[in-house]
PDB file of N, CA and C in Angstrom:
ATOM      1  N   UNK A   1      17.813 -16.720  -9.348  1.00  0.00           N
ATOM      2  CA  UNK A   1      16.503 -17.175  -9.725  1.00  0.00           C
ATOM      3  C   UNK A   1      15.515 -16.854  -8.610  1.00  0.00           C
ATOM      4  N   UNK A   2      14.229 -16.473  -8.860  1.00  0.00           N
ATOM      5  CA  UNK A   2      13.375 -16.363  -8.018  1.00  0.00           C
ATOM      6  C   UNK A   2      12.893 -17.255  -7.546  1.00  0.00           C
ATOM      7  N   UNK A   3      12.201 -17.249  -6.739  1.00  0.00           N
ATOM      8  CA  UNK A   3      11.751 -18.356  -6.124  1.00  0.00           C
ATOM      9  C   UNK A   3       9.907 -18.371  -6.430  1.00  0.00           C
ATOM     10  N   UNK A   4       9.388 -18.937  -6.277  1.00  0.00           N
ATOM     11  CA  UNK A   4       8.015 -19.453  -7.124  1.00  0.00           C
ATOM     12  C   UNK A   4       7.023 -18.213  -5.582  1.00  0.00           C
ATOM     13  N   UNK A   5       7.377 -18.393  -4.819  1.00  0.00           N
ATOM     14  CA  UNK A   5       6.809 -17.624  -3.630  1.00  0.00           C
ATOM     15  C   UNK A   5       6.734 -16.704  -4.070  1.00  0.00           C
ATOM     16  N   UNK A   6       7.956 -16.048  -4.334  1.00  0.00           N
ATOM     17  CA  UNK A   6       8.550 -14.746  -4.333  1.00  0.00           C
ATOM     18  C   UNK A   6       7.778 -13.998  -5.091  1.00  0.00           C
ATOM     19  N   UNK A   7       7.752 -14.807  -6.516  1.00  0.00           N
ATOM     20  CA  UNK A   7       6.792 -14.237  -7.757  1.00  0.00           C
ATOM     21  C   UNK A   7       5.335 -14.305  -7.688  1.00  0.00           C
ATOM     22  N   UNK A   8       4.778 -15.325  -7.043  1.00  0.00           N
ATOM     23  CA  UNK A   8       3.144 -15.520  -7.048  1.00  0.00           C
ATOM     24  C   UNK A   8       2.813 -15.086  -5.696  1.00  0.00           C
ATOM     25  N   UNK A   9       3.514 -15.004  -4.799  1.00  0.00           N
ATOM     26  CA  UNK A   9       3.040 -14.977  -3.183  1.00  0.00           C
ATOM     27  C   UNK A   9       2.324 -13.790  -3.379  1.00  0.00           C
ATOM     28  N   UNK A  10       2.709 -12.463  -3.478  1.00  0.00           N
ATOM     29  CA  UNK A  10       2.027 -11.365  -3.243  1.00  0.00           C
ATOM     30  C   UNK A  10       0.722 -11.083  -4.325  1.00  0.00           C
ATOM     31  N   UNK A  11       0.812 -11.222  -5.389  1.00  0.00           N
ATOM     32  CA  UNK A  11      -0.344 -11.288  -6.087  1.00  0.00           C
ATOM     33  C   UNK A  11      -1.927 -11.967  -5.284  1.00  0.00           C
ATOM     34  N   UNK A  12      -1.167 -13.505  -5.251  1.00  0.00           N
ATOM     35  CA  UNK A  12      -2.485 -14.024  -4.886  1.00  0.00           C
ATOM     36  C   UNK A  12      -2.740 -13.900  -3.397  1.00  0.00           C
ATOM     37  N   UNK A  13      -1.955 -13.402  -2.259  1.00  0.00           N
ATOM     38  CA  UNK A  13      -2.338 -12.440  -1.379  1.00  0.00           C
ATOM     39  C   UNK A  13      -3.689 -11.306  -1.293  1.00  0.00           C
ATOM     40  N   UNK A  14      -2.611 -10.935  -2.198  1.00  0.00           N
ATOM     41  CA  UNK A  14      -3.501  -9.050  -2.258  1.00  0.00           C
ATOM     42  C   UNK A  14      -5.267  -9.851  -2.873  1.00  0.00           C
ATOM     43  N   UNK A  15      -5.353 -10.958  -3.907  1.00  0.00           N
ATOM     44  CA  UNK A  15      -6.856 -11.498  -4.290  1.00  0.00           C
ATOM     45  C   UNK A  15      -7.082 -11.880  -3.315  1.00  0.00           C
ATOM     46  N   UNK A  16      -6.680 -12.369  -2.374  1.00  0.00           N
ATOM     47  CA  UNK A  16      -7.247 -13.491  -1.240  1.00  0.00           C
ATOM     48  C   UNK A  16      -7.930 -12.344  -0.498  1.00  0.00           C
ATOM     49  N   UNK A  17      -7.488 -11.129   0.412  1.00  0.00           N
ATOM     50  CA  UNK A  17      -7.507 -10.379   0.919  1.00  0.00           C
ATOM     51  C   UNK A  17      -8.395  -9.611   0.313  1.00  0.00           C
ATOM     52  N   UNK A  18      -8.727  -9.100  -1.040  1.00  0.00           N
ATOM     53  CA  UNK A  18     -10.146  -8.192  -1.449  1.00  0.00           C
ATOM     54  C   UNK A  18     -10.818  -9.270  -1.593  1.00  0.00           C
ATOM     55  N   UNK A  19     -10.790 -10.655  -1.693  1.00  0.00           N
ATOM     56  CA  UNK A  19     -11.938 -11.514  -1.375  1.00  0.00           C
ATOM     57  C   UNK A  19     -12.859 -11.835  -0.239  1.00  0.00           C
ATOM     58  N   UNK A  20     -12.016 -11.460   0.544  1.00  0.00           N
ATOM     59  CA  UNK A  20     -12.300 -11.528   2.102  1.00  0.00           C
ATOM     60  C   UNK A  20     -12.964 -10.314   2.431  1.00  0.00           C
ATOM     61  N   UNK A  21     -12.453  -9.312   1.939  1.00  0.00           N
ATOM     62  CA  UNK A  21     -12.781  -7.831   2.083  1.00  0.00           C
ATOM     63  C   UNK A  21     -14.392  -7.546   1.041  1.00  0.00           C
ATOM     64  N   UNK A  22     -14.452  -8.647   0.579  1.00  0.00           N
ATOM     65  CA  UNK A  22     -15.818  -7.672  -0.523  1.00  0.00           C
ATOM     66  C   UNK A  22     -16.692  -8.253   0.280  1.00  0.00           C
ATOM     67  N   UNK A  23     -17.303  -8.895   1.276  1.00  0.00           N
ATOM     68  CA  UNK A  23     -18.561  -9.661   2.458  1.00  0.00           C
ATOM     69  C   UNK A  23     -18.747  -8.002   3.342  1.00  0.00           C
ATOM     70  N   UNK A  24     -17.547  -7.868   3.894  1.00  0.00           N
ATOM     71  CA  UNK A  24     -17.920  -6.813   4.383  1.00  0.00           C
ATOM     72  C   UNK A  24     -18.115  -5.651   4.245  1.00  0.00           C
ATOM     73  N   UNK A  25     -17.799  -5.395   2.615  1.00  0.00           N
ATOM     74  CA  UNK A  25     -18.284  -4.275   2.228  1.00  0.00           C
ATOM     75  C   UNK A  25     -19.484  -4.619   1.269  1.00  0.00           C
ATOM     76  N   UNK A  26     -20.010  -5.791   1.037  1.00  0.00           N
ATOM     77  CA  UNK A  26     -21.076  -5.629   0.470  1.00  0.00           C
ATOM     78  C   UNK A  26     -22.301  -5.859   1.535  1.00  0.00           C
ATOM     79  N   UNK A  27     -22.039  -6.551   2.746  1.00  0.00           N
ATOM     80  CA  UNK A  27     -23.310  -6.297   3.503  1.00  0.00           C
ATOM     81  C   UNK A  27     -23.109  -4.609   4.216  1.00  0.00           C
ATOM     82  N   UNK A  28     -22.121  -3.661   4.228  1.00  0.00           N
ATOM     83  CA  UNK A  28     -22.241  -2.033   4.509  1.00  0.00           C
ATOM     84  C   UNK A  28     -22.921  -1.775   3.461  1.00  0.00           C
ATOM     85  N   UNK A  29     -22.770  -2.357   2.129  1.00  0.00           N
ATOM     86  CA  UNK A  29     -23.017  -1.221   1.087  1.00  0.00           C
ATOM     87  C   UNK A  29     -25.230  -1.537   1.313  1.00  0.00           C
ATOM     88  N   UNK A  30     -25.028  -3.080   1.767  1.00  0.00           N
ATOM     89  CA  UNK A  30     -26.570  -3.031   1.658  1.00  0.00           C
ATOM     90  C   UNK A  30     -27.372  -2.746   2.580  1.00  0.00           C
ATOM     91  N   UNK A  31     -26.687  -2.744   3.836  1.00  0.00           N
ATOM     92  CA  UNK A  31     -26.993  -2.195   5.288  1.00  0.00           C
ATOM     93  C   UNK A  31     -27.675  -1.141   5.212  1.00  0.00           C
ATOM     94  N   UNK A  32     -26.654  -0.103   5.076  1.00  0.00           N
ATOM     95  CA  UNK A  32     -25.710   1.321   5.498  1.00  0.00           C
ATOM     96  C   UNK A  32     -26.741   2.360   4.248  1.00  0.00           C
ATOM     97  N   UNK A  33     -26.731   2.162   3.189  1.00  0.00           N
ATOM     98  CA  UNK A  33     -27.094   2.825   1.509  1.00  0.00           C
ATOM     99  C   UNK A  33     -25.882   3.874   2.033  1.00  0.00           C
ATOM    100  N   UNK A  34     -24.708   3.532   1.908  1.00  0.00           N
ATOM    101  CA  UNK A  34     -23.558   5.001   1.919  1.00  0.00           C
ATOM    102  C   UNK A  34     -23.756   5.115   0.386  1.00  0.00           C
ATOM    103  N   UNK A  35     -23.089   6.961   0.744  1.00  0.00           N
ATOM    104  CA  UNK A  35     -23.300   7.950  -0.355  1.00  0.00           C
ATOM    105  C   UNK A  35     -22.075   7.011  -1.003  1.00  0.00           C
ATOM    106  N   UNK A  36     -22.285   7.352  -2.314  1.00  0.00           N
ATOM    107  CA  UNK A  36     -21.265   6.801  -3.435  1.00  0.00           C
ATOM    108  C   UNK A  36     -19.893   7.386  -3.082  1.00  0.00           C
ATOM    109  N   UNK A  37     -19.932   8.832  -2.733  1.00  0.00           N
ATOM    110  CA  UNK A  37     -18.788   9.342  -2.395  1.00  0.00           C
ATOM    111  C   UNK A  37     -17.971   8.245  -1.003  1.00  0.00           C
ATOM    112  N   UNK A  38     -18.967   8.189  -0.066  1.00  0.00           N
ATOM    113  CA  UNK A  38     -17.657   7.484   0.683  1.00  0.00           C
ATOM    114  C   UNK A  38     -17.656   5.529   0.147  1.00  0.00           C
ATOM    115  N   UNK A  39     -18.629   4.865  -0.657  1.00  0.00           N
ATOM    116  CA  UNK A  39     -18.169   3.920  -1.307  1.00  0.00           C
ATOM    117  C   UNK A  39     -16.921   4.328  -2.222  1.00  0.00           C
ATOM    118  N   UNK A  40     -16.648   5.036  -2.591  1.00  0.00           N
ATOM    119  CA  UNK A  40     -15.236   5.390  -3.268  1.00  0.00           C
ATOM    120  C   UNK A  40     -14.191   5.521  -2.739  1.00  0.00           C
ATOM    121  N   UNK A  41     -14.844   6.116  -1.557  1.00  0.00           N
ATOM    122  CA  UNK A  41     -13.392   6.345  -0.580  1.00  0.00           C
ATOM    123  C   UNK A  41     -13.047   5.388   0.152  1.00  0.00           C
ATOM    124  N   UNK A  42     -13.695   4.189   0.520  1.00  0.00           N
ATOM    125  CA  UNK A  42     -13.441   2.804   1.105  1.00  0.00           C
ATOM    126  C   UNK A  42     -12.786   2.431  -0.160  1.00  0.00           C
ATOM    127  N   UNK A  43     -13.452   2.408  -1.057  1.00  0.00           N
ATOM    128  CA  UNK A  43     -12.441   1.454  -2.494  1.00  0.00           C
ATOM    129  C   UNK A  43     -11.304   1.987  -2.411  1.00  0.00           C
ATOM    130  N   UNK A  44     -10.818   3.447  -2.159  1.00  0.00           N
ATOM    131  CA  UNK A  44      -9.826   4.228  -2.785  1.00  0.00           C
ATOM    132  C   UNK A  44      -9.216   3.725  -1.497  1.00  0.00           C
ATOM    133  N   UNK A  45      -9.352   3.988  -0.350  1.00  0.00           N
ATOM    134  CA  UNK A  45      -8.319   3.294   0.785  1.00  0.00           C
ATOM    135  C   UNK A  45      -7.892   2.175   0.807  1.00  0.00           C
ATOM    136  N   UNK A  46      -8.848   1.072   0.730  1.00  0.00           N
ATOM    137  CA  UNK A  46      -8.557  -0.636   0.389  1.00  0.00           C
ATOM    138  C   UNK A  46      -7.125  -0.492  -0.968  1.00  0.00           C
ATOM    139  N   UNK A  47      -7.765  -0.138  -2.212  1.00  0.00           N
ATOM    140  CA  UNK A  47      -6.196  -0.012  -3.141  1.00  0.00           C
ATOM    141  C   UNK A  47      -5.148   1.038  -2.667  1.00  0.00           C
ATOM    142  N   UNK A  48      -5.017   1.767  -1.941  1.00  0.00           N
ATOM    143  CA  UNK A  48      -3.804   2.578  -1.441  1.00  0.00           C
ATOM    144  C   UNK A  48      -3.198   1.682  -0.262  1.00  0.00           C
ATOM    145  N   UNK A  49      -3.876   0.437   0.259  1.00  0.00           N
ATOM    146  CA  UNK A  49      -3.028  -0.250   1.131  1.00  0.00           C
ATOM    147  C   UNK A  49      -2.259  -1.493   0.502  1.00  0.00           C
ATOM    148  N   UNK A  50      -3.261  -2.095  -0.760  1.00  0.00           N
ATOM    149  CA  UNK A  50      -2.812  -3.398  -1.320  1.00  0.00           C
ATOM    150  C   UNK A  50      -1.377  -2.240  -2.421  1.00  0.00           C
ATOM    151  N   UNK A  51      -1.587  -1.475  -2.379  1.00  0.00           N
ATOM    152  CA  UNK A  51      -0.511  -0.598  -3.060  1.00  0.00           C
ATOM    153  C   UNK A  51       0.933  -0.651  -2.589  1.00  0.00           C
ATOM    154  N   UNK A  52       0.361  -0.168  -1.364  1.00  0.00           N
ATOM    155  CA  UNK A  52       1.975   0.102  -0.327  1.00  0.00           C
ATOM    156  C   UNK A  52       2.025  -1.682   0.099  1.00  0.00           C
ATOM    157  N   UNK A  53       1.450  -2.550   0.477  1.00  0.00           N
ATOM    158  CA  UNK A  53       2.123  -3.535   0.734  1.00  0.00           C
ATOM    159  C   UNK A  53       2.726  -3.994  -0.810  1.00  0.00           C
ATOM    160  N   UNK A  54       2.087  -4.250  -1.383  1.00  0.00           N
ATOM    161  CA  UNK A  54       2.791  -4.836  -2.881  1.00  0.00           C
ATOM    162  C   UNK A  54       4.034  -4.057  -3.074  1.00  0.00           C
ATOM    163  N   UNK A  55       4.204  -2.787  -2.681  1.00  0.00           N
ATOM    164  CA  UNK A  55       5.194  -2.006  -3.208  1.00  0.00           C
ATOM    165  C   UNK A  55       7.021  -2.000  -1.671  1.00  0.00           C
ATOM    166  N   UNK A  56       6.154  -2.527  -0.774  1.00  0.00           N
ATOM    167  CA  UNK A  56       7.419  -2.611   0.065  1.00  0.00           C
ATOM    168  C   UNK A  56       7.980  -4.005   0.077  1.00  0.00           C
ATOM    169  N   UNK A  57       6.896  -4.893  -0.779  1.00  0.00           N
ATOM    170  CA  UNK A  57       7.362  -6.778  -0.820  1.00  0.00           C
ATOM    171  C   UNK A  57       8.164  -6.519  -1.982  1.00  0.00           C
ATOM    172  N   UNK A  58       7.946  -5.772  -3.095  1.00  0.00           N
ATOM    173  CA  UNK A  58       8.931  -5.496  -4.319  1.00  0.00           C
ATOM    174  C   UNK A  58      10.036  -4.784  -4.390  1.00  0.00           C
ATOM    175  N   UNK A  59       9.933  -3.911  -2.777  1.00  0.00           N
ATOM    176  CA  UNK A  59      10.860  -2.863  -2.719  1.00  0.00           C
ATOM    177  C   UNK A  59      10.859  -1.683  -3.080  1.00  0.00           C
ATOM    178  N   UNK A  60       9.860  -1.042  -3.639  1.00  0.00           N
ATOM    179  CA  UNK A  60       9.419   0.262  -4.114  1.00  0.00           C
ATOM    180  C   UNK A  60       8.963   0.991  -3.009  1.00  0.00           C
ATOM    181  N   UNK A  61       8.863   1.072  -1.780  1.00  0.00           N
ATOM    182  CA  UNK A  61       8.234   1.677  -0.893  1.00  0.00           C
ATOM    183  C   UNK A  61       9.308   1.384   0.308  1.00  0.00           C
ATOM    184  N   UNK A  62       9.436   1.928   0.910  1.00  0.00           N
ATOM    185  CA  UNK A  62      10.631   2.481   2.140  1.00  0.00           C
ATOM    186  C   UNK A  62       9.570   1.350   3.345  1.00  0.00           C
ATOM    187  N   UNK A  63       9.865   0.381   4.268  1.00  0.00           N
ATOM    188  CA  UNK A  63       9.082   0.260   4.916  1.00  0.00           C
ATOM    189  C   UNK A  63       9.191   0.827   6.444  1.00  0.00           C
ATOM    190  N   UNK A  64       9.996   1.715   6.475  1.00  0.00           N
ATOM    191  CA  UNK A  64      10.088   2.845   7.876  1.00  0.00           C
ATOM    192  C   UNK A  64      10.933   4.212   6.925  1.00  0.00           C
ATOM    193  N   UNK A  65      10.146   4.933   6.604  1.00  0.00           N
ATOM    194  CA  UNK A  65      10.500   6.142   5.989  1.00  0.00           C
ATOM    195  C   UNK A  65      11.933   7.111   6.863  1.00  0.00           C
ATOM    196  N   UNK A  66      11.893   6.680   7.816  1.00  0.00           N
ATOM    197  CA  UNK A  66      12.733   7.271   8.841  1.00  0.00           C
ATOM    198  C   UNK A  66      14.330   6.692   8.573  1.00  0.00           C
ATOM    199  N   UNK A  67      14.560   5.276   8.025  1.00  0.00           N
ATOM    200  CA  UNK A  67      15.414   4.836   7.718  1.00  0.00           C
ATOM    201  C   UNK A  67      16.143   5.413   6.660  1.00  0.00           C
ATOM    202  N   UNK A  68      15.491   5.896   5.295  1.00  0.00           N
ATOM    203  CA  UNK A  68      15.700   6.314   3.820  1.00  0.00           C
ATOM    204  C   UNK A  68      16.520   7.864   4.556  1.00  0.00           C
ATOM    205  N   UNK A  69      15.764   8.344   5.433  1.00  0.00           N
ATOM    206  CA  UNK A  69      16.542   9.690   5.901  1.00  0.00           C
ATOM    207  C   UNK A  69      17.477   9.498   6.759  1.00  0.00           C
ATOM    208  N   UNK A  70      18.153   8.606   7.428  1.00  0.00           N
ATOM    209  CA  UNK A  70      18.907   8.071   8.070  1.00  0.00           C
ATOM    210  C   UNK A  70      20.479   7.797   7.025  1.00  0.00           C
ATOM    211  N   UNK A  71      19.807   7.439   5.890  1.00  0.00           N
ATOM    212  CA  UNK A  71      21.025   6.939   4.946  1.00  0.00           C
ATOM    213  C   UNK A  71      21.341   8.130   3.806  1.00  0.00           C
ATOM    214  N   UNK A  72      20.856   9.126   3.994  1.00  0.00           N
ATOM    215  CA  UNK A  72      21.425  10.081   3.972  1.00  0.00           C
ATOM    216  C   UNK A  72      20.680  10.263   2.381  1.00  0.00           C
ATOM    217  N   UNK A  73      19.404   9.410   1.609  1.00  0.00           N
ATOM    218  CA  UNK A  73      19.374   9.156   0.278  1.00  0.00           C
ATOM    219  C   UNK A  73      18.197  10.193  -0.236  1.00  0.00           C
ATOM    220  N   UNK A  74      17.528  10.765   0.572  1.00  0.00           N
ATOM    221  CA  UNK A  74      16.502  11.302   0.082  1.00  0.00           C
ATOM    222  C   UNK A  74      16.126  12.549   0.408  1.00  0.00           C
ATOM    223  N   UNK A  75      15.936  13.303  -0.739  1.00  0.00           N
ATOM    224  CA  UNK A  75      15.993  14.613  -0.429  1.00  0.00           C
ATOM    225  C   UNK A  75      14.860  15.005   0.057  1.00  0.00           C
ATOM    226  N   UNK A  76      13.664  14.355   0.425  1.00  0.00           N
ATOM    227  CA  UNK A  76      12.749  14.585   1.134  1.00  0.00           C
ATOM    228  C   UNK A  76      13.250  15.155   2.841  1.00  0.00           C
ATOM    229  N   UNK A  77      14.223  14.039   3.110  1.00  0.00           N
ATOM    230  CA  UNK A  77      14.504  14.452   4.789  1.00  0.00           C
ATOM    231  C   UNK A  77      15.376  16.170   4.618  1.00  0.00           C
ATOM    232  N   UNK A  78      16.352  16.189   3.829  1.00  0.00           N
ATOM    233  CA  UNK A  78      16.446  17.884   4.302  1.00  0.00           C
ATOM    234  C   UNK A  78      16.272  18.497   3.156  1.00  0.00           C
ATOM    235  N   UNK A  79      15.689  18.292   1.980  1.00  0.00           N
ATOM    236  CA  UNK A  79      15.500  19.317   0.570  1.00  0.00           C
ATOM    237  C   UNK A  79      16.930  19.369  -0.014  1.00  0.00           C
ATOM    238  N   UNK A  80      17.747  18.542   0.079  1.00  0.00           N
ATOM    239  CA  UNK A  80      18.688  18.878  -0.657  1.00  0.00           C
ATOM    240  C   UNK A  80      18.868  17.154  -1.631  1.00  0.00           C
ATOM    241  N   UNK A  81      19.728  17.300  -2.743  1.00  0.00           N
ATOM    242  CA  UNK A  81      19.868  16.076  -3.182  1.00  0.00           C
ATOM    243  C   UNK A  81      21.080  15.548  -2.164  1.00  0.00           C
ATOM    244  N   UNK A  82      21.612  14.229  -1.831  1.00  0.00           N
ATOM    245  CA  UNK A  82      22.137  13.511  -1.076  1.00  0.00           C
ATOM    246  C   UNK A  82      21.748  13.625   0.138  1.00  0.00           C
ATOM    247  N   UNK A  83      20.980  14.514   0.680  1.00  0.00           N
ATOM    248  CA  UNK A  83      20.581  14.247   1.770  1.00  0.00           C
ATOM    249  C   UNK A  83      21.010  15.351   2.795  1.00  0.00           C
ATOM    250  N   UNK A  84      22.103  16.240   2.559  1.00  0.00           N
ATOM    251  CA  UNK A  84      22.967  17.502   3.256  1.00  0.00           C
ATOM    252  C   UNK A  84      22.188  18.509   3.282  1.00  0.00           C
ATOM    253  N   UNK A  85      22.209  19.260   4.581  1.00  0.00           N
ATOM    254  CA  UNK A  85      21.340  20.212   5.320  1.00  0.00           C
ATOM    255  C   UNK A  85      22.022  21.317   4.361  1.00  0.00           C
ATOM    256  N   UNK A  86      20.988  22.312   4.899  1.00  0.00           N
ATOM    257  CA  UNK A  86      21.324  23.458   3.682  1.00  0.00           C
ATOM    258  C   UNK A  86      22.659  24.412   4.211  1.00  0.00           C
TER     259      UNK A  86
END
């Protein structure tokens, strides 16, 4: 059984955290007048981090990539499947 943490903790994290996060990007956005392009690219970085943390608390994301090639599992470290040099 899960535990009540386990299941709600990271959700209402990741809200707490773009709650905190929208003050300081809305006094840049009214400061600053940035081009839309890099307001996108602050949005697009902010969700590529609540991404990878949500995804290494669930387990979908390696949290030292160096390890996954260590265990011999990913054919990223030498291009082969299991992990064996060519």
């Amino acid at each position: 059984m899960v535990s009540l943490f386990a299941f709600f903790g990271p959700p209402l994290i990741t809200i707490f955290l773009f709650a905190v996060g929208t003050l300081p990007y809305a006094l840049w956005v009214t400061r600053k007048r940035p081009s839309r392009a890099a307001r996108w690219a602050v949005i697009g970085v902010a969700a590529a981090i609540a991404a990878y943390g949500a995804g290494t608390v669930y387990g979908l994301a390696p949290t030292n990539p160096l390890d996954v090639c260590a265990t011999g599992t990913a054919t990223v470290c030498t291009g082969t499947p299991g992990g064996t040099p060519h």
